[in-house]
Protein backbone atom coordinates (compact mmCIF):
# COMPACT_ATOMS: atom_id res chain seq x y z
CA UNK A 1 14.57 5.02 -186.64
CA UNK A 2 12.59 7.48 -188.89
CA UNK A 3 10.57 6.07 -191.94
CA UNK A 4 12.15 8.31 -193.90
CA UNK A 5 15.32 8.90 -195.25
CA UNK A 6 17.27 5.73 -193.44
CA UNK A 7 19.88 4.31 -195.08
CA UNK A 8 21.64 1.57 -193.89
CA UNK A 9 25.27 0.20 -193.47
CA UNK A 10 28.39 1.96 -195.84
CA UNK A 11 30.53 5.21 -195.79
CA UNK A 12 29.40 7.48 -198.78
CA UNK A 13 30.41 5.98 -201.89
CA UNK A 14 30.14 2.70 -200.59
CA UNK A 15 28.14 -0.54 -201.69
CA UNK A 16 26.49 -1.76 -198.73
CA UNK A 17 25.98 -5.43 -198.07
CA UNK A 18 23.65 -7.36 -199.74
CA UNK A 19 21.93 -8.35 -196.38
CA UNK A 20 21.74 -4.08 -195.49
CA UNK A 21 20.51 -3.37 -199.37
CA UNK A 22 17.52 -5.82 -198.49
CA UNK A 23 17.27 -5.01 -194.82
CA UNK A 24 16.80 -1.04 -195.79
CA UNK A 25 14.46 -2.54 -199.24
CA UNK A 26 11.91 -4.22 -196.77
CA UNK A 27 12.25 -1.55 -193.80
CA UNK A 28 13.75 -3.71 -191.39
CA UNK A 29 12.63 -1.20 -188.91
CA UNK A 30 9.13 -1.45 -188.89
CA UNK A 31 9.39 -5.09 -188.49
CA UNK A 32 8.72 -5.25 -184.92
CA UNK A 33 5.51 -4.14 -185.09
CA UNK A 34 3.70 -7.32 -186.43
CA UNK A 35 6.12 -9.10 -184.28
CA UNK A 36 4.51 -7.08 -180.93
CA UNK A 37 1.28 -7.94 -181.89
CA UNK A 38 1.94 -11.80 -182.27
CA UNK A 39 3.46 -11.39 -178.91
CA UNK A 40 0.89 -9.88 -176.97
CA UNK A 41 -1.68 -12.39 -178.80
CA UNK A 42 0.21 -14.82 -177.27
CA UNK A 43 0.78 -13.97 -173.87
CA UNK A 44 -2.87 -13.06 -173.28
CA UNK A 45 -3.54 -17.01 -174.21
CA UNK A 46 -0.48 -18.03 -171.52
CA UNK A 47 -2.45 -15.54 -169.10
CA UNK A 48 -6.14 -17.32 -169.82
CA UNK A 49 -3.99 -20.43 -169.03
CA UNK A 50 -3.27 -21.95 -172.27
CA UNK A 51 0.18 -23.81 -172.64
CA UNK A 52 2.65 -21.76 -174.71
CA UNK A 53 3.94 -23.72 -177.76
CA UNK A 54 6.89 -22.06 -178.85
CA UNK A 55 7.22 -23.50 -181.83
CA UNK A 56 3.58 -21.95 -183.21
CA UNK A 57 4.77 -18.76 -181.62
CA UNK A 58 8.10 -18.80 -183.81
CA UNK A 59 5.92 -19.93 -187.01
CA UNK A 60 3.18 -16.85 -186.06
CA UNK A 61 5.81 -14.48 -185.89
CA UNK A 62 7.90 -14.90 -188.76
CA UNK A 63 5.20 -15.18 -190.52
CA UNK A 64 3.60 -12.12 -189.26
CA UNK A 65 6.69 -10.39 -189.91
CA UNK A 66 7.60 -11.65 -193.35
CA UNK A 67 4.16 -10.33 -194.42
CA UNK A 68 4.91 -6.94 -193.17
CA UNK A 69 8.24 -7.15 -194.90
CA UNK A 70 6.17 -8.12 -198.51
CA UNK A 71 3.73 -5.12 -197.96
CA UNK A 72 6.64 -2.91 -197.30
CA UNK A 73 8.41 -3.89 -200.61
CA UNK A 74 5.20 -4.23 -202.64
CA UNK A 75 4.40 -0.71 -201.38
CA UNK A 76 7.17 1.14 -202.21
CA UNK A 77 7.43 -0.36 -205.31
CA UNK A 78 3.91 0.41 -206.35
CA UNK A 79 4.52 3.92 -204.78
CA UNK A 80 7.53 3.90 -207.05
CA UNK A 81 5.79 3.34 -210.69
CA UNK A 82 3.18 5.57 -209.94
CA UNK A 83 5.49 8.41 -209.26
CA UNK A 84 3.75 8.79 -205.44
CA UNK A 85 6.88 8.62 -203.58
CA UNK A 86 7.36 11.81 -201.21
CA UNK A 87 9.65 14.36 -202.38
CA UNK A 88 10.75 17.82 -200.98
CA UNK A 89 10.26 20.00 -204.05
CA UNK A 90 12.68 22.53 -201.87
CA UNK A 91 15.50 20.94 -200.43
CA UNK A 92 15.21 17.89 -203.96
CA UNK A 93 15.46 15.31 -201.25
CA UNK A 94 13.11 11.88 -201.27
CA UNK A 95 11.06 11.84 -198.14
CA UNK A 96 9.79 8.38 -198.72
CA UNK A 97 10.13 5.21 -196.62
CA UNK A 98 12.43 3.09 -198.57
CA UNK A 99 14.50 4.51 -200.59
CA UNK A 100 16.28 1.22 -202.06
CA UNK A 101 15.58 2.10 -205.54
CA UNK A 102 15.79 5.70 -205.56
CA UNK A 103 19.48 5.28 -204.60
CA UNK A 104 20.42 2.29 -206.77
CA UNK A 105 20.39 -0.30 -204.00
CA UNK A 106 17.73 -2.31 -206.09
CA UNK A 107 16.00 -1.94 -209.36
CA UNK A 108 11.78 -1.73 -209.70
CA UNK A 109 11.64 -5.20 -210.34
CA UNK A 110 13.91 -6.75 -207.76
CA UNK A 111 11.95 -5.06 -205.01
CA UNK A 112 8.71 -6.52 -206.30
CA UNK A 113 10.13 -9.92 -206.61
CA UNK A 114 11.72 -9.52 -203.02
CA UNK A 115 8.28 -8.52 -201.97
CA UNK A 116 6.56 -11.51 -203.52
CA UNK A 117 9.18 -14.24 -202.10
CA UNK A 118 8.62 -12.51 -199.03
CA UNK A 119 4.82 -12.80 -199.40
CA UNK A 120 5.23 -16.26 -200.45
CA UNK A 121 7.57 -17.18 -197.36
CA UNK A 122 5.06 -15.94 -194.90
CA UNK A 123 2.76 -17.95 -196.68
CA UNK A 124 4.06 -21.31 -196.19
CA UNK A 125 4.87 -20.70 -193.01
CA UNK A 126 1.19 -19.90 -192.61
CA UNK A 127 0.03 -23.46 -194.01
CA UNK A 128 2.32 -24.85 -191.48
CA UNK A 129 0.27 -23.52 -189.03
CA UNK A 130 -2.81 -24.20 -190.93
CA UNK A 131 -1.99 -27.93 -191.15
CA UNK A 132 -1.45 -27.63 -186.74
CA UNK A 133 -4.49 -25.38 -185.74
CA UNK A 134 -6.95 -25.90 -188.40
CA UNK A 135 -9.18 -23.83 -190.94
CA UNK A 136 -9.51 -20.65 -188.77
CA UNK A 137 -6.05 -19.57 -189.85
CA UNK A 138 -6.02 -20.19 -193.34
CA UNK A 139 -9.28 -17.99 -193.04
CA UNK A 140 -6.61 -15.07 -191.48
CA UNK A 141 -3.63 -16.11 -193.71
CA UNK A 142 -5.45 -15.93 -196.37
CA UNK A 143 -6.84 -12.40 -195.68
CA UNK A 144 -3.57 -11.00 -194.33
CA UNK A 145 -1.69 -12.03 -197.87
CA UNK A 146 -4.42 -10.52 -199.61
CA UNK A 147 -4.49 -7.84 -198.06
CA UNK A 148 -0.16 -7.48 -197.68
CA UNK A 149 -0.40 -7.72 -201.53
CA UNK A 150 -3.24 -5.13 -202.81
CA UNK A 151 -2.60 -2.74 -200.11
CA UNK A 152 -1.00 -0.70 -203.18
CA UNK A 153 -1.22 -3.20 -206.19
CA UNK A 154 -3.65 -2.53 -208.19
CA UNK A 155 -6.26 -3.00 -209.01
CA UNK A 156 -7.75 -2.63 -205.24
CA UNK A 157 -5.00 -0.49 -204.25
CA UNK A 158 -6.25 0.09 -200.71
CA UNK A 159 -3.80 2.98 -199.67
CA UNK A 160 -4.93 5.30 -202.99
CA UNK A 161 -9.12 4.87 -201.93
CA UNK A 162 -8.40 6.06 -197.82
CA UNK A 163 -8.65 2.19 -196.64
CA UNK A 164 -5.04 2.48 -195.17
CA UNK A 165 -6.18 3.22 -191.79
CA UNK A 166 -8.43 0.25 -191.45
CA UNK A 167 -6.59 -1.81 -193.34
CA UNK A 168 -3.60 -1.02 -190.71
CA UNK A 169 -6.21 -1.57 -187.72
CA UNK A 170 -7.33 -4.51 -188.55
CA UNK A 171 -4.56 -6.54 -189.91
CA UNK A 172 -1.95 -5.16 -187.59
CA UNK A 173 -4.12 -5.44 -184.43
CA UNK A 174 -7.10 -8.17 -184.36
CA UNK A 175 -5.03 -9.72 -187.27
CA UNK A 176 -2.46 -10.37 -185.53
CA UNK A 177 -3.14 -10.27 -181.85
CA UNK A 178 -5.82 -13.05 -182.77
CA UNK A 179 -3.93 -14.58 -184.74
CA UNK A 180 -1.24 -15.14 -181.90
CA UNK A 181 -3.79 -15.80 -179.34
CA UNK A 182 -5.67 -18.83 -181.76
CA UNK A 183 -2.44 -20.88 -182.46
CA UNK A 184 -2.13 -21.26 -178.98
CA UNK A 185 -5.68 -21.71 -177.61
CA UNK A 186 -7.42 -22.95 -180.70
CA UNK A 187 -10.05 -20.66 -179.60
CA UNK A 188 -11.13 -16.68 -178.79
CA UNK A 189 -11.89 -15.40 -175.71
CA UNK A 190 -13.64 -12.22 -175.05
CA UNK A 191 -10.69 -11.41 -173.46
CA UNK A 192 -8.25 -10.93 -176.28
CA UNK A 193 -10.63 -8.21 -177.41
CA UNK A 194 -9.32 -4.93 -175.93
CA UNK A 195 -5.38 -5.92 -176.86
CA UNK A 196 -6.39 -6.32 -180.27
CA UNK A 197 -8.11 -3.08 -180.09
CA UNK A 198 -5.37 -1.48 -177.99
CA UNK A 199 -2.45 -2.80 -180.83
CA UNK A 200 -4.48 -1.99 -184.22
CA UNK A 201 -5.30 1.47 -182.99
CA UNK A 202 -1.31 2.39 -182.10
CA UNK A 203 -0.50 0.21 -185.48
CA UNK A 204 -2.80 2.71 -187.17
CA UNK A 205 -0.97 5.26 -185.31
CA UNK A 206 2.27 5.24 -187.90
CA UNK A 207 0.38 5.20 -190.56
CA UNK A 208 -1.76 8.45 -190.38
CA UNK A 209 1.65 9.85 -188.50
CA UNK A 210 3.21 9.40 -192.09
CA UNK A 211 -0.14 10.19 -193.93
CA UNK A 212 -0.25 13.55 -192.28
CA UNK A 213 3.25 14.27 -193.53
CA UNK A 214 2.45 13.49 -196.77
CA UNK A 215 -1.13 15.23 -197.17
CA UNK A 216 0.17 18.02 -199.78
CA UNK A 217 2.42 15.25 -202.34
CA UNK A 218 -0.68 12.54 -202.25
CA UNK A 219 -3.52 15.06 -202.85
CA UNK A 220 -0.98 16.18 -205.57
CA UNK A 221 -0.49 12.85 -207.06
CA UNK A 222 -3.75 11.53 -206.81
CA UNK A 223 -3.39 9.75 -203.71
CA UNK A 224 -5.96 9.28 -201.83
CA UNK A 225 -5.18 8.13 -198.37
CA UNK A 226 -7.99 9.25 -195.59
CA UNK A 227 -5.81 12.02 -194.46
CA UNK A 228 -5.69 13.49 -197.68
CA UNK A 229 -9.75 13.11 -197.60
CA UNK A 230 -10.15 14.96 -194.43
CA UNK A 231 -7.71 16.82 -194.02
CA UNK A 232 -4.90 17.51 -191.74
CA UNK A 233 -6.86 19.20 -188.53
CA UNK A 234 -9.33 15.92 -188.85
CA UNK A 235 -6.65 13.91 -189.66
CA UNK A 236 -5.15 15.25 -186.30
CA UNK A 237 -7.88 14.64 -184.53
CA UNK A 238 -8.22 11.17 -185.86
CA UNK A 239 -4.82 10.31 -184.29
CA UNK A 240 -5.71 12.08 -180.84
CA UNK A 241 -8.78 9.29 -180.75
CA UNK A 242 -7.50 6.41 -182.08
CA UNK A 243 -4.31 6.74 -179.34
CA UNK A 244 -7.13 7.19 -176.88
CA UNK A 245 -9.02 4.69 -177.69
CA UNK A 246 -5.56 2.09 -177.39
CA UNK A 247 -5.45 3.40 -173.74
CA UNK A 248 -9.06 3.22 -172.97
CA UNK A 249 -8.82 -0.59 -174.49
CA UNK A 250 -6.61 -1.72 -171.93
CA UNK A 251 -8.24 0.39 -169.12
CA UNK A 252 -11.50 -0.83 -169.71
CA UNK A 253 -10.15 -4.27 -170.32
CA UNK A 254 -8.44 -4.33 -166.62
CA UNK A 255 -11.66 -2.91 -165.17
CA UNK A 256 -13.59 -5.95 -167.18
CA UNK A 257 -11.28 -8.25 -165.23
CA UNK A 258 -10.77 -9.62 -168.45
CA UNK A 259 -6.92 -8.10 -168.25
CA UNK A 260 -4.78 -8.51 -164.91
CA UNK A 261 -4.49 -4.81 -163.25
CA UNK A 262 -0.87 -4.83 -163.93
CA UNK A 263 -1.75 -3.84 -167.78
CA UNK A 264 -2.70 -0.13 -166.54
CA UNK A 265 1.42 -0.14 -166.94
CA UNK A 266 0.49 0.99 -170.39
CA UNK A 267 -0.35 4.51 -168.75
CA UNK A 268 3.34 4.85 -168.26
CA UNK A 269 3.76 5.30 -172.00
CA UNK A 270 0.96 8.36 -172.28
CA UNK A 271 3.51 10.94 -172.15
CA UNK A 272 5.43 9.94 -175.20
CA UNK A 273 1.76 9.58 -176.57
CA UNK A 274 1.41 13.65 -175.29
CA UNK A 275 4.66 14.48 -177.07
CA UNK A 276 3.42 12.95 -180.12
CA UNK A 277 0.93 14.51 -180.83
CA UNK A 278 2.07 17.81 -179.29
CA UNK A 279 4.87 17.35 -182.49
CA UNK A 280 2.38 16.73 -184.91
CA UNK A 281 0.41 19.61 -184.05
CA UNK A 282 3.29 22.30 -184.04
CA UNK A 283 5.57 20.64 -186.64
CA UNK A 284 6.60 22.83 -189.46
CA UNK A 285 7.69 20.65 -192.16
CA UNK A 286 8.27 17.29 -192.79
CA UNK A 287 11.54 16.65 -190.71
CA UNK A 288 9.66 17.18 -187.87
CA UNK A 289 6.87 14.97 -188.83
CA UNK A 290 9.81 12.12 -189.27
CA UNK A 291 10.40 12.97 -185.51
CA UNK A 292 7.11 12.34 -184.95
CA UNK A 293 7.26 8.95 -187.04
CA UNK A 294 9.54 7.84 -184.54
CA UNK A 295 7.74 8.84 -181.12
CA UNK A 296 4.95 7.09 -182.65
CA UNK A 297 7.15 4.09 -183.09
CA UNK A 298 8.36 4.03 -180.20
CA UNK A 299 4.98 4.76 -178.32
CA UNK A 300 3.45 0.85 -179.80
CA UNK A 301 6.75 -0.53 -179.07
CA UNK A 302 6.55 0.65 -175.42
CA UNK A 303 3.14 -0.17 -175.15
CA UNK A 304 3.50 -3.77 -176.69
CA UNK A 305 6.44 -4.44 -174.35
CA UNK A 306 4.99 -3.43 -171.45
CA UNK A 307 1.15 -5.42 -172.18
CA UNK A 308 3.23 -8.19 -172.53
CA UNK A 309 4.86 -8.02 -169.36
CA UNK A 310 1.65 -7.25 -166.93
CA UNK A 311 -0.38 -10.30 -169.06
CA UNK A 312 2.89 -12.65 -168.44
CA UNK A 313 3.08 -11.70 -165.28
CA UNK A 314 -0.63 -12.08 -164.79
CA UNK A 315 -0.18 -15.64 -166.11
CA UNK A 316 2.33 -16.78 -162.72
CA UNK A 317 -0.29 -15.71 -160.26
């Protein structure tokens, strides 16, 4: 589903429910990226032989995810007050991601308290696993919140000084992937190295996709993400390497013997990465880019899903 413009549940006119008001409010759709990375973090500890506990894999990922959920909220609402949300001066329609408070589904402060109980769900769930696997992931939890909350707050406001992209990377990738490896081995291993590469990079992915479609209303409003900063051929050209580089991870990973051979699966999913960019390249307004948005999507889904399969299969040999 597109970042922009979906709206969730109810015939025109209608009231959705409350659980598709707050479902739409924390972009329920981008919520299985952090839970892809968790995964893959995990299954590359089952494949260097560590016993999968599934209850610190259910704590991981629900945390993961409710801290993607309290970024989400956080973001739009910061987005909101600052007047940076997109908008098609042509057609008068909001190009944003959210959307709950533009159309009445939630007012400014609701989303920033939903963001914040999110923020402080994910939390606890994080001491949990503090409390079962020690120091090294409060050191991440503590990090990742920080990081979930001033992506946009102020006064840090990552997103509005071109620290997105890393930000993205390295939360959404080592962050994760790490994260999900650590609860179950209580350790690192070389080997979760190029996953955690391979994930941040496509994680990153979405975010200069959207970036690029904005370039013209955040240089106008003062926001300074790193596409804005370089522009769009560089910004293109940014995306070209950093999907590279995800594909190169794993390559070089398998050819390391630190990933089983089954991972060069992930070469299935280059095409979609070809019509990506081909999209991005030749798109002509911002509809297209929201196509786009959605290959790209799709592309660390696909990837995600299919890691995950070649390292659990590498695990039963």
């Amino acid at each position: 589903m597109s970042e922009a413009g979906a709206t969730i549940g109810g015939s025109a006119g209608a009231r959705p429910s409350v659980f598709a008001v707050w479902a739409q409010a924390s972009r329920i759709w981008t919520l299985a990226m952090p839970a892809v990375g968790v995964l893959v973090g995990t299954l590359t500890a089952t494949y260097y032989g560590f016993g999968l506990s599934l209850g610190r894999f259910i704590l991981a990922d629900l945390g993961a995810v409710a801290l993607q959920a309290a970024t989400n909220m956080i973001n739009d609402y910061y987005d909101y007050v600052q007047g940076t949300d997109s908008f098609d001066v042509l057609s008068q329609e909001r190009i944003g991601p959210g959307l709950a408070i533009q159309q009445g589904l939630v007012t400014p402060d609701q989303l920033w308290w939903g963001g914040i109980l999110a923020l402080a769900f994910g939390s606890a769930l994080g001491l949990v696993l503090v409390y079962l696997c020690g120091w090294v992931i409060l050191l991440i939890g503590v990090l990742s919140v920080a990081a979930a909350y001033f992506y946009t707050a102020p006064p840090v406001s990552l997103a509005y000084r071109g620290l997105g992209d890393l930000a993205v990377f390295l939360f959404m990738g080592p962050g994760f992937v790490l994260g999900g490896y650590y609860v179950q081995a209580l350790s690192f291993s070389a080997g979760v190295i190029a996953p955690a590469i391979a994930i941040g990079c496509l994680s990153s992915g979405v975010l200069q996709v959207n970036n690029i479609r904005d370039i013209d209303n955040d240089t106008a409003h003062g926001k300074r993400t790193f596409a804005s900063i370089i522009g769009r051929p560089s910004a293109i050209a940014e995306l070209i390497g950093t999907d590279a580089l995800a594909f190169a991870a794993i390559v070089a990973g398998v050819l390391a013997r630190t990933l089983p051979w089954p991972a060069l699966a992930v070469l299935l999913t280059v095409p979609r990465a070809v019509r990506q960019i081909n999209l991005v390249r030749s798109a002509v307004d911002w509809r297209n880019m929201n196509d786009a948005l959605n290959l790209t999507a799709q592309l660390h889904m696909e990837f995600g899903l299919i890691l995950s399969a070649a390292l659990l299969l590498g695990s039963m040999w």
